[in-house]
PDB file of N, CA and C in Angstrom:
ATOM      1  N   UNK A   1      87.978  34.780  37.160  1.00  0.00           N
ATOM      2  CA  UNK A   1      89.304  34.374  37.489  1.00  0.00           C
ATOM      3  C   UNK A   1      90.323  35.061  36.611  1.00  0.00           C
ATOM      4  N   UNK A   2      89.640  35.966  36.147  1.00  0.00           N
ATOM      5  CA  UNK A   2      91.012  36.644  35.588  1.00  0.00           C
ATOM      6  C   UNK A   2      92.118  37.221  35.721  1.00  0.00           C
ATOM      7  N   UNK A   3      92.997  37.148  35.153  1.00  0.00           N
ATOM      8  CA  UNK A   3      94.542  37.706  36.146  1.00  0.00           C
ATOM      9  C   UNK A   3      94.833  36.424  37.659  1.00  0.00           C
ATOM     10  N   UNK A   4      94.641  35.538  37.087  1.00  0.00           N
ATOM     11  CA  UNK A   4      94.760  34.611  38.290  1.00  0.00           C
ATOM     12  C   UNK A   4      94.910  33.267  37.581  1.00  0.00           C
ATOM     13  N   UNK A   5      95.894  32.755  38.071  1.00  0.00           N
ATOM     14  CA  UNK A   5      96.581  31.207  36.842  1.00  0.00           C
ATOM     15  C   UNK A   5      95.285  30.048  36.769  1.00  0.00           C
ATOM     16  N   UNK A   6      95.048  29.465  35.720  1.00  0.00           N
ATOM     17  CA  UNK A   6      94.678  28.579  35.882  1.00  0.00           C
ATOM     18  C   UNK A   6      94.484  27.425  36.795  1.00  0.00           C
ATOM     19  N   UNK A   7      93.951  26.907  37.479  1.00  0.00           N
ATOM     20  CA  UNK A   7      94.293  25.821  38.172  1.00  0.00           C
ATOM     21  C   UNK A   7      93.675  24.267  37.327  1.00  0.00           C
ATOM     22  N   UNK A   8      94.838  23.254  38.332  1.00  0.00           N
ATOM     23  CA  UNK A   8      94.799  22.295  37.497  1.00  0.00           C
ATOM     24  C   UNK A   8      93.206  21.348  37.698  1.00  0.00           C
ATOM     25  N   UNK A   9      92.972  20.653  37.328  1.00  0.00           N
ATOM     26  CA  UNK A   9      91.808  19.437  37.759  1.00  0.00           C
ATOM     27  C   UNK A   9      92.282  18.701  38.989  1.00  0.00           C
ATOM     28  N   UNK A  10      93.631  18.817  39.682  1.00  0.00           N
ATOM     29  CA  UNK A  10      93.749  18.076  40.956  1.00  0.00           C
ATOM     30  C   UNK A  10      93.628  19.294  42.221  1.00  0.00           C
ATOM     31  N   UNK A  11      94.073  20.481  41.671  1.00  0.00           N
ATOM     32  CA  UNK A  11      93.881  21.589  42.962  1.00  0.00           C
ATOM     33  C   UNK A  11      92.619  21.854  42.677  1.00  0.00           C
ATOM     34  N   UNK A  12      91.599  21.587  41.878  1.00  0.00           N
ATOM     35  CA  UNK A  12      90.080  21.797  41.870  1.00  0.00           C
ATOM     36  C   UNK A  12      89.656  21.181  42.631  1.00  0.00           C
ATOM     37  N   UNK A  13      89.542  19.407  42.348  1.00  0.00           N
ATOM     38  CA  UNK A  13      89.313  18.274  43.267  1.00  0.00           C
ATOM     39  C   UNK A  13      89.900  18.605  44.687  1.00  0.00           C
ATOM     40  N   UNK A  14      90.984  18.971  45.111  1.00  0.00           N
ATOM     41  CA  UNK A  14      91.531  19.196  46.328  1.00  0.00           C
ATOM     42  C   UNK A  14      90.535  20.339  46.990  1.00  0.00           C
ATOM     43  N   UNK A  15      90.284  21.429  46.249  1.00  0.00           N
ATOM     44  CA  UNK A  15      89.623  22.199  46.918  1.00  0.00           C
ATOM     45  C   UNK A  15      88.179  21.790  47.039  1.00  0.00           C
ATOM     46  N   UNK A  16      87.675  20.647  46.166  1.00  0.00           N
ATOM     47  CA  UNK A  16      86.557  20.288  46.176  1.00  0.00           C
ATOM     48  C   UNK A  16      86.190  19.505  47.710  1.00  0.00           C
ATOM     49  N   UNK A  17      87.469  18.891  47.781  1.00  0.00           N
ATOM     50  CA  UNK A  17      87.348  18.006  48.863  1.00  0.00           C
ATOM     51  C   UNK A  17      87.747  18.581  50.263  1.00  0.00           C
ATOM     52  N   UNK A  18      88.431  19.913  50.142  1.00  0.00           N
ATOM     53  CA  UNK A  18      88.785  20.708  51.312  1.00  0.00           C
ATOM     54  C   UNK A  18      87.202  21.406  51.733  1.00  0.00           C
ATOM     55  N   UNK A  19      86.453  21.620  51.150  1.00  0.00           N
ATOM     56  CA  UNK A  19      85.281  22.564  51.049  1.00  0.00           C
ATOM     57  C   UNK A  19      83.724  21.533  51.435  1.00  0.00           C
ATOM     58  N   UNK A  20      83.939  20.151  50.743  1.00  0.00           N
ATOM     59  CA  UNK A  20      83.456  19.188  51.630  1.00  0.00           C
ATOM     60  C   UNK A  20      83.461  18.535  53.129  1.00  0.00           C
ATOM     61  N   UNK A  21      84.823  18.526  52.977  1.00  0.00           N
ATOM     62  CA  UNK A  21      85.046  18.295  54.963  1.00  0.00           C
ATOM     63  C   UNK A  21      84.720  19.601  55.645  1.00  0.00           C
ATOM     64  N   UNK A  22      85.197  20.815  55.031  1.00  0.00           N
ATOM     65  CA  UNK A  22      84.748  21.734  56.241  1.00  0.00           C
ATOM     66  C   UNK A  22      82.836  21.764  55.855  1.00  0.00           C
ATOM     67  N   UNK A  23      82.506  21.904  54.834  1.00  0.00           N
ATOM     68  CA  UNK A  23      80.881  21.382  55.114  1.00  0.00           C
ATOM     69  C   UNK A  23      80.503  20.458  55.799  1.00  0.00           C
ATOM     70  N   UNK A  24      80.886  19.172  55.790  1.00  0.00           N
ATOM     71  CA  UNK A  24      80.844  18.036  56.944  1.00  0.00           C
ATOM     72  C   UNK A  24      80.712  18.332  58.322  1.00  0.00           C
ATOM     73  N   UNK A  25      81.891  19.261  58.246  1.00  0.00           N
ATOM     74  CA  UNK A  25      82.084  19.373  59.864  1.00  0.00           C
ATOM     75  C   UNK A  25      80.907  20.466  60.432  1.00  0.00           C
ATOM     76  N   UNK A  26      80.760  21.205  59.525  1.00  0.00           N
ATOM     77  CA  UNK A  26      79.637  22.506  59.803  1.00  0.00           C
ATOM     78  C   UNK A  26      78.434  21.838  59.677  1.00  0.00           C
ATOM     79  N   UNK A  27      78.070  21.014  59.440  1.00  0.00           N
ATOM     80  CA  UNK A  27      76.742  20.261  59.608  1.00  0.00           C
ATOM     81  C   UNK A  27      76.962  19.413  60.893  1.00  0.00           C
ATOM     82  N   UNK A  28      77.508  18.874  61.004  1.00  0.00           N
ATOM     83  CA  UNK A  28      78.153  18.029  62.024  1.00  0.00           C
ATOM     84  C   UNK A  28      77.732  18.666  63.568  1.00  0.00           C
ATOM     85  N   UNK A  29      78.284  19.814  63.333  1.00  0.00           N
ATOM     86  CA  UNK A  29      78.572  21.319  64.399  1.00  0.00           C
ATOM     87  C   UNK A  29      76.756  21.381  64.850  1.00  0.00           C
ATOM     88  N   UNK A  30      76.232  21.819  63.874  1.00  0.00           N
ATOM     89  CA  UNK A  30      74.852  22.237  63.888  1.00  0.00           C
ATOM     90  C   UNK A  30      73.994  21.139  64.165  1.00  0.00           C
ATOM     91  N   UNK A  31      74.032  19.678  64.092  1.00  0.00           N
ATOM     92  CA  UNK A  31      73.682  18.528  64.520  1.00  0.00           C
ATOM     93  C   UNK A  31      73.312  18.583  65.614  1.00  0.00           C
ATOM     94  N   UNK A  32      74.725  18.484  66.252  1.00  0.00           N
ATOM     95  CA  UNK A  32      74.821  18.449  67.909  1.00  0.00           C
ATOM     96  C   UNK A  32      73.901  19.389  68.595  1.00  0.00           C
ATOM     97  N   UNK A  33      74.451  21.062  67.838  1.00  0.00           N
ATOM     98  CA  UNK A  33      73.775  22.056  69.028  1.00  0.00           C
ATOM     99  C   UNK A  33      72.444  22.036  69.092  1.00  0.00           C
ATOM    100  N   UNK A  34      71.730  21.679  67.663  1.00  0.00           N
ATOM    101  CA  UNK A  34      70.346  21.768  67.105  1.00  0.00           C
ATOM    102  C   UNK A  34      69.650  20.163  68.031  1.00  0.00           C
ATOM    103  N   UNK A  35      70.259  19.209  68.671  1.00  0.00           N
ATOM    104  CA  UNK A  35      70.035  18.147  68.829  1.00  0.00           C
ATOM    105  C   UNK A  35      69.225  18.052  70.374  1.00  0.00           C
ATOM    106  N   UNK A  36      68.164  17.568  70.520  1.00  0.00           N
ATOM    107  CA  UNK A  36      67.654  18.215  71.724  1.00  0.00           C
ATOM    108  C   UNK A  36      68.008  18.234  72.674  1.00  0.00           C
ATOM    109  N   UNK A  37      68.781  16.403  72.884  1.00  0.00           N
ATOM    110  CA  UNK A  37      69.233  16.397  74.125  1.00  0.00           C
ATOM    111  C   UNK A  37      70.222  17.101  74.532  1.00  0.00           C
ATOM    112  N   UNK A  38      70.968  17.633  73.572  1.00  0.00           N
ATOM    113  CA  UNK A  38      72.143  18.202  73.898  1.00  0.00           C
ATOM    114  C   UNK A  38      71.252  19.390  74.695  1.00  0.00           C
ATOM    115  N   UNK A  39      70.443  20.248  73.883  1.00  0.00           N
ATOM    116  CA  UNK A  39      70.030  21.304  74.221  1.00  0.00           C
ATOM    117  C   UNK A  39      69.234  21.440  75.644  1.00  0.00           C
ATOM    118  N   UNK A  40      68.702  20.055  76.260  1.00  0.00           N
ATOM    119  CA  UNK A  40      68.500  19.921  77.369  1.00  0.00           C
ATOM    120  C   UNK A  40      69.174  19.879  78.059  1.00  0.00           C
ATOM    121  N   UNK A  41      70.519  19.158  78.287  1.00  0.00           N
ATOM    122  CA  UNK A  41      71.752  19.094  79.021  1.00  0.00           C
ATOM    123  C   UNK A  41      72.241  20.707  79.488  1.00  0.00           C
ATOM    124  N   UNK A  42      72.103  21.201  77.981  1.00  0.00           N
ATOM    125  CA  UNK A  42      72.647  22.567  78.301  1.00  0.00           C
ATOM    126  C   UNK A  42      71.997  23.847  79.525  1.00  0.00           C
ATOM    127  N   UNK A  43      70.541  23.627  78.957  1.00  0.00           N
ATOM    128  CA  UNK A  43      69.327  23.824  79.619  1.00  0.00           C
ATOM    129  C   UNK A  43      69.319  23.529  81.400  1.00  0.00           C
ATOM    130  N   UNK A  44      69.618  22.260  81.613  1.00  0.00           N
ATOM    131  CA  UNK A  44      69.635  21.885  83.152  1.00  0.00           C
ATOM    132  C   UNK A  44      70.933  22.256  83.853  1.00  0.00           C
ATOM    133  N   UNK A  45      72.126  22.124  82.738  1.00  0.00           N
ATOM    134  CA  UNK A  45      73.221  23.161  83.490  1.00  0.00           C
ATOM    135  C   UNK A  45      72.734  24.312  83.823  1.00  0.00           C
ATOM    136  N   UNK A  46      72.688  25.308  82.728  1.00  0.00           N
ATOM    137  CA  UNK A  46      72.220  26.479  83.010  1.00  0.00           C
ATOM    138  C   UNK A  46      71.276  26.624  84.713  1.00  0.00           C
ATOM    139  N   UNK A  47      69.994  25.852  84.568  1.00  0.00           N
ATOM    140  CA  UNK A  47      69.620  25.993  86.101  1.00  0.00           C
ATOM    141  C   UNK A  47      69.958  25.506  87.057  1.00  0.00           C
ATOM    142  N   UNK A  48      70.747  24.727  86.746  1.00  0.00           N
ATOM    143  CA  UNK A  48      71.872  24.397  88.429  1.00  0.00           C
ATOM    144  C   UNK A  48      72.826  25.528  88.634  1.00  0.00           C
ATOM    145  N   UNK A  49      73.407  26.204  87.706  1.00  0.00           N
ATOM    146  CA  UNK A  49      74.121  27.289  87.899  1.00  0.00           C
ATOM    147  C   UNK A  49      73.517  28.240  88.159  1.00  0.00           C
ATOM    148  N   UNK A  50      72.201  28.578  87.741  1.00  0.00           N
ATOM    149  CA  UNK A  50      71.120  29.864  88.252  1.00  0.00           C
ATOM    150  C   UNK A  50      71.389  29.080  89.745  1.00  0.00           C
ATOM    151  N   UNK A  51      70.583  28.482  89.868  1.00  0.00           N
ATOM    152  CA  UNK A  51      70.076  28.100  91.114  1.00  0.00           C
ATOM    153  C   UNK A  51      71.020  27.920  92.444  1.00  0.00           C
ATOM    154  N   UNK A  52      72.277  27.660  91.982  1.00  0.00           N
ATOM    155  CA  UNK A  52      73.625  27.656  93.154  1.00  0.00           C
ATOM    156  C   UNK A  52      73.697  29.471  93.047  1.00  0.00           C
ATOM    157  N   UNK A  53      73.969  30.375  91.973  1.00  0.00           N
ATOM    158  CA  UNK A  53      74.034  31.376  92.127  1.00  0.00           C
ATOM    159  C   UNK A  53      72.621  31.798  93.207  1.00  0.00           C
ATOM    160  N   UNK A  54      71.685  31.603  92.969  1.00  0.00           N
ATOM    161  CA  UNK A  54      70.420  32.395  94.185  1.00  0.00           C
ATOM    162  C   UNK A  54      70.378  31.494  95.213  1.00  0.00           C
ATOM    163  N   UNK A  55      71.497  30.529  95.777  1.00  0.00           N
ATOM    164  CA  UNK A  55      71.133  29.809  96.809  1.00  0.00           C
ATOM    165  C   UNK A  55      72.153  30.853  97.697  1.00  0.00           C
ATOM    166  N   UNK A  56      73.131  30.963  97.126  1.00  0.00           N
ATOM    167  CA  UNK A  56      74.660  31.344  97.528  1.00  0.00           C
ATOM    168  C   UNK A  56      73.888  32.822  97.651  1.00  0.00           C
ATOM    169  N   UNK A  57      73.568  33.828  97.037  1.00  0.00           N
ATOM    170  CA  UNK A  57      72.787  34.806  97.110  1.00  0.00           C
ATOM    171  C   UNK A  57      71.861  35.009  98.474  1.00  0.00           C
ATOM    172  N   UNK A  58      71.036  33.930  98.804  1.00  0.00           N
ATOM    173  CA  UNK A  58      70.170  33.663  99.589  1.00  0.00           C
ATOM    174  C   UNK A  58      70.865  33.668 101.078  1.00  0.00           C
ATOM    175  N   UNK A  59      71.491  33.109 100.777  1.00  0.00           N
ATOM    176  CA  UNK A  59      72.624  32.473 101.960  1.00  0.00           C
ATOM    177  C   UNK A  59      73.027  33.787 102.590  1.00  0.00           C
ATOM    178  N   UNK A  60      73.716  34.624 101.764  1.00  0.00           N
ATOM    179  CA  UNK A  60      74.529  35.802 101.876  1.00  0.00           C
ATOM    180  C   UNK A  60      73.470  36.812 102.802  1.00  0.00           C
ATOM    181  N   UNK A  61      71.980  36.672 102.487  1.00  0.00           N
ATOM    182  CA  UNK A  61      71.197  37.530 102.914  1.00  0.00           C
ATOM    183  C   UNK A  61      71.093  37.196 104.435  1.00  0.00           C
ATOM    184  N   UNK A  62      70.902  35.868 104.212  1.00  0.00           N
ATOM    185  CA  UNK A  62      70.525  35.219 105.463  1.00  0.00           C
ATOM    186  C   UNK A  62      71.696  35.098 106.594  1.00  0.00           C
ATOM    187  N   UNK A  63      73.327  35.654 106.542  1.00  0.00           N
ATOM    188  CA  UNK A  63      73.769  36.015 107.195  1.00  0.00           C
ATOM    189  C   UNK A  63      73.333  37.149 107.740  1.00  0.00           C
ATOM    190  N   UNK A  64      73.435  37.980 106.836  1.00  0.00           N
ATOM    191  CA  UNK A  64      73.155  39.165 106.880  1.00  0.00           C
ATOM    192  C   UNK A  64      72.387  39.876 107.383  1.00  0.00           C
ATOM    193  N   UNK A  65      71.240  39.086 107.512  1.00  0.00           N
ATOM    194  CA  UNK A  65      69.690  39.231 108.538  1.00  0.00           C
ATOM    195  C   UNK A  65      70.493  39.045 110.082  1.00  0.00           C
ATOM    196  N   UNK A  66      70.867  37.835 109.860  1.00  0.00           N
ATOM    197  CA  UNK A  66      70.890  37.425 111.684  1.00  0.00           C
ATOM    198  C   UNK A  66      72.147  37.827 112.043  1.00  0.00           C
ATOM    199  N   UNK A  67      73.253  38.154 111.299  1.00  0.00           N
ATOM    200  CA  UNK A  67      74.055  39.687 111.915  1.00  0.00           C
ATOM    201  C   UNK A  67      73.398  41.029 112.338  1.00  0.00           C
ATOM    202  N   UNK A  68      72.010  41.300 111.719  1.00  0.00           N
ATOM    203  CA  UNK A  68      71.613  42.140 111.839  1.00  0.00           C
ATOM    204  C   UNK A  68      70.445  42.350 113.368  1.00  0.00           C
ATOM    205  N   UNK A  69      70.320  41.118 113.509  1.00  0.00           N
ATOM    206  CA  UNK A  69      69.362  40.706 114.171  1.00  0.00           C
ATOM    207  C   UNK A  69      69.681  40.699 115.461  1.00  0.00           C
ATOM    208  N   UNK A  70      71.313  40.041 115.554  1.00  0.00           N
ATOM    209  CA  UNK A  70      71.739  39.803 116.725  1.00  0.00           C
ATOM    210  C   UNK A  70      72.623  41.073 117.248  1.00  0.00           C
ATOM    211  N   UNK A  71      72.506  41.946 116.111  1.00  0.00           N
ATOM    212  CA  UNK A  71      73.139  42.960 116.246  1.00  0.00           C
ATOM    213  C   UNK A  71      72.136  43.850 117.784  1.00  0.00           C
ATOM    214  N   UNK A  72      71.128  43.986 116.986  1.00  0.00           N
ATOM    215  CA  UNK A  72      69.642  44.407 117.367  1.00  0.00           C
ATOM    216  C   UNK A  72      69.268  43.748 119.009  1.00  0.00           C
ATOM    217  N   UNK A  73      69.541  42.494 119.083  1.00  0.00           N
ATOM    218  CA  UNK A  73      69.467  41.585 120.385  1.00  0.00           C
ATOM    219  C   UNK A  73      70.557  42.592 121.233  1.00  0.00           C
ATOM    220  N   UNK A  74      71.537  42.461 121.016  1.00  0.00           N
ATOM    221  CA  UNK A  74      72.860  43.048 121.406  1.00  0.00           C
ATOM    222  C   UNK A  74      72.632  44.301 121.936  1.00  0.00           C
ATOM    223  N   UNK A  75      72.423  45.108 121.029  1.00  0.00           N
ATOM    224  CA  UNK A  75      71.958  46.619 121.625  1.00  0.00           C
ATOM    225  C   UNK A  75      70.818  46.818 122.254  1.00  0.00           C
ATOM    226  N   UNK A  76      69.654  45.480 122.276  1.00  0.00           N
ATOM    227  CA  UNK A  76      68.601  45.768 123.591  1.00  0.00           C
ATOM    228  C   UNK A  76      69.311  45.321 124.621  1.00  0.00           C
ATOM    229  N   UNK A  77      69.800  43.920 124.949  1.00  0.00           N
ATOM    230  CA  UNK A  77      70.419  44.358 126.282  1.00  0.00           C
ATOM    231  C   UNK A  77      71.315  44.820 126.851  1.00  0.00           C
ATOM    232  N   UNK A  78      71.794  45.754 126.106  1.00  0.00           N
ATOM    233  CA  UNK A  78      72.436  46.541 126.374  1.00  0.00           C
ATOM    234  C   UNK A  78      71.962  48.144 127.007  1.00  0.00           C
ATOM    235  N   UNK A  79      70.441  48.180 126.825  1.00  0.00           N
ATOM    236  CA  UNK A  79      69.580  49.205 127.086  1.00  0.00           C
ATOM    237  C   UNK A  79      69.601  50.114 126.092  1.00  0.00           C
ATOM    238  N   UNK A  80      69.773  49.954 124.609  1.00  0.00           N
ATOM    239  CA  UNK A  80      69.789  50.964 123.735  1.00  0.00           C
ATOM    240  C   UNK A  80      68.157  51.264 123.364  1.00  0.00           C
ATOM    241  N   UNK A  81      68.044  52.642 123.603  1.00  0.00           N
ATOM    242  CA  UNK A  81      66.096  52.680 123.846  1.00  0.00           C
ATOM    243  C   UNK A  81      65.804  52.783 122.091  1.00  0.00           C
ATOM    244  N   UNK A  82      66.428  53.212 121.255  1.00  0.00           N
ATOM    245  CA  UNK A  82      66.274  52.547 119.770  1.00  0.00           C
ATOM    246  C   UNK A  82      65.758  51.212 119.615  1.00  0.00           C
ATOM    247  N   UNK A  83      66.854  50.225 120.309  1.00  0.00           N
ATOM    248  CA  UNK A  83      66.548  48.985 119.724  1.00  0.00           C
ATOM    249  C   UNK A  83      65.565  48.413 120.759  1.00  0.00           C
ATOM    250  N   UNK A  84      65.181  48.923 122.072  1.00  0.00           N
ATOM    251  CA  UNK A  84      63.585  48.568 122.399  1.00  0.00           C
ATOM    252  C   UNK A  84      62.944  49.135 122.530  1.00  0.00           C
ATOM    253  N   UNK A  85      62.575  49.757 121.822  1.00  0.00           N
ATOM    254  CA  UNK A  85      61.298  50.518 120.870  1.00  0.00           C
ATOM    255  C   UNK A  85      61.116  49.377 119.715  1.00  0.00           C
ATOM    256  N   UNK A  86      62.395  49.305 119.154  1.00  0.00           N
ATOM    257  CA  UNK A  86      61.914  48.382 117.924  1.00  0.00           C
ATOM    258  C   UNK A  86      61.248  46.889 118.284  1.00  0.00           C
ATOM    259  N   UNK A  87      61.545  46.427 119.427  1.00  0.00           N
ATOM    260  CA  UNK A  87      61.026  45.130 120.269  1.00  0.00           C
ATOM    261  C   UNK A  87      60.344  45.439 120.849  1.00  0.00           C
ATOM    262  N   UNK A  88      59.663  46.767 120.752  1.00  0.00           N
ATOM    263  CA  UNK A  88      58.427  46.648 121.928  1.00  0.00           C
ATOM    264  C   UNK A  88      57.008  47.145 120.066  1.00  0.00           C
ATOM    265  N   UNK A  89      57.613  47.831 119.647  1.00  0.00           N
ATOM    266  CA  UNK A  89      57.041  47.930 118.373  1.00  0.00           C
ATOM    267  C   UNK A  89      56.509  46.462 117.881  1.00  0.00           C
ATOM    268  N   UNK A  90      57.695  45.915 117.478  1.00  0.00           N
ATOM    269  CA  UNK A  90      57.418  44.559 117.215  1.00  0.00           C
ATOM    270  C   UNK A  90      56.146  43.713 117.948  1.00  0.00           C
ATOM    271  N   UNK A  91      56.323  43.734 119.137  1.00  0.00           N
ATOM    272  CA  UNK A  91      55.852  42.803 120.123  1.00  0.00           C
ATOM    273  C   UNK A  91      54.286  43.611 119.494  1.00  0.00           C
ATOM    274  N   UNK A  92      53.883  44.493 120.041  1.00  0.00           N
ATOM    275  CA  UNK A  92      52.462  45.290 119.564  1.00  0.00           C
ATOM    276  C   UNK A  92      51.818  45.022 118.197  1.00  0.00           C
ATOM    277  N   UNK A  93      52.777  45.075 117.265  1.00  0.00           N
ATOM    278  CA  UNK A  93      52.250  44.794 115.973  1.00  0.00           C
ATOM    279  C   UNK A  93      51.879  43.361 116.083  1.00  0.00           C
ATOM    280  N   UNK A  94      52.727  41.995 116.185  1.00  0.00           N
ATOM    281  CA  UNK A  94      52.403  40.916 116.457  1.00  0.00           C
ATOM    282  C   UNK A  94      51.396  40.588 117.532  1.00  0.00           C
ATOM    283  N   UNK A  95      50.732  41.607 118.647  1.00  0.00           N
ATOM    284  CA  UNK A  95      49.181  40.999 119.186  1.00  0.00           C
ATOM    285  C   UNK A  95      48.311  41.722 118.344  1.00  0.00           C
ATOM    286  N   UNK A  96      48.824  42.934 117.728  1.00  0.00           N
ATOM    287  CA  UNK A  96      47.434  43.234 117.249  1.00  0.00           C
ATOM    288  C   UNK A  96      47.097  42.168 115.642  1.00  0.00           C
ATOM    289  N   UNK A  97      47.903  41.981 115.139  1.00  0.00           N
ATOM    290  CA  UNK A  97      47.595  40.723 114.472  1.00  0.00           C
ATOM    291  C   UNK A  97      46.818  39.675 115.153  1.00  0.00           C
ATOM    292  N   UNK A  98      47.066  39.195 116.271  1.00  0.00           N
ATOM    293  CA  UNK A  98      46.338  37.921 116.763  1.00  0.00           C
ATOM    294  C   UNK A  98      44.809  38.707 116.721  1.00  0.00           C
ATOM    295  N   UNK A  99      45.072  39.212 117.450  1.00  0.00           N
ATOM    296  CA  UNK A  99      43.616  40.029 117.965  1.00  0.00           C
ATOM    297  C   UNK A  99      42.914  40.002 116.719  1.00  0.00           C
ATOM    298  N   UNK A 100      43.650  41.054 115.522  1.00  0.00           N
ATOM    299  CA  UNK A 100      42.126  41.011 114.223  1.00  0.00           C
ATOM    300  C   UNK A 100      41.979  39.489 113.955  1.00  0.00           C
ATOM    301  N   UNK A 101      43.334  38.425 113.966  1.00  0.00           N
ATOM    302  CA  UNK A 101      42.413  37.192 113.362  1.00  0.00           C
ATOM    303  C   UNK A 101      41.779  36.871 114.133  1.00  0.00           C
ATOM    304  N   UNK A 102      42.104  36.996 115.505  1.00  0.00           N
ATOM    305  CA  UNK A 102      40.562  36.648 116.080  1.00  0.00           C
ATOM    306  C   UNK A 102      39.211  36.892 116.511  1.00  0.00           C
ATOM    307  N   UNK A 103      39.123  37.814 115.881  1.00  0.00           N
ATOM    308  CA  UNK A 103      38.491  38.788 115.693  1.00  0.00           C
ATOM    309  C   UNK A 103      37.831  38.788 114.679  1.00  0.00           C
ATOM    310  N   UNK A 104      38.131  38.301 113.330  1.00  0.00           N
ATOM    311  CA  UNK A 104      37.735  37.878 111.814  1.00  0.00           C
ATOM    312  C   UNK A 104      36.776  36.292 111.968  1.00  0.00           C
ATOM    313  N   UNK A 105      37.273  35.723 113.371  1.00  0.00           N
ATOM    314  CA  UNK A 105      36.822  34.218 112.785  1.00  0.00           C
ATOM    315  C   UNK A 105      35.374  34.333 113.262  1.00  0.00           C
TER     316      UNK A 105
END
């Protein structure tokens, strides 16, 4: 403390007691976060917010499919030979599936 005034025995105590409450409170602080339930609370937010984020995600796809889908409907009857090929593709792949499982049993 040199080059720096003395202080008295009441701005000691004052700082003693300024340096206590903010320790108080910093334990206090670390209580809570360190405290489990808290840390569970925090925990089950967190996956409700995951989980609305990949529902909303999900959702988005699942427009997105049956825009795509009906897109696809749309341009077969319409006679687009693209999109029945892809429905006659389809249709073939789905018997020859039946066929090997029945075929396996």
């Amino acid at each position: 403390m040199s080059g720096q005034e003395k202080r008295t025995p009441e701005q000691i105590q004052a700082d003693l007691a300024r340096t206590r409450e903010e320790l108080a409170r910093s334990v206090d602080e670390l209580s809570t976060r360190l405290d489990p339930r808290v840390q569970l609370e925090e925990t089950k937010a967190n996956l409700r917010a995951a989980l609305g984020r990949a529902t909303e995600s999900a959702q988005q796809a699942a427009k997105s499919a049956q825009a795509k889908a009906q897109a696809l409907v749309d341009d077969a009857k319409a006679g687009d030979p693209k999109a029945i090929g892809i429905f006659a593709g389809a249709a073939a792949t789905a018997v020859l599936a039946v066929v090997a499982k029945r075929r396996s049993r």
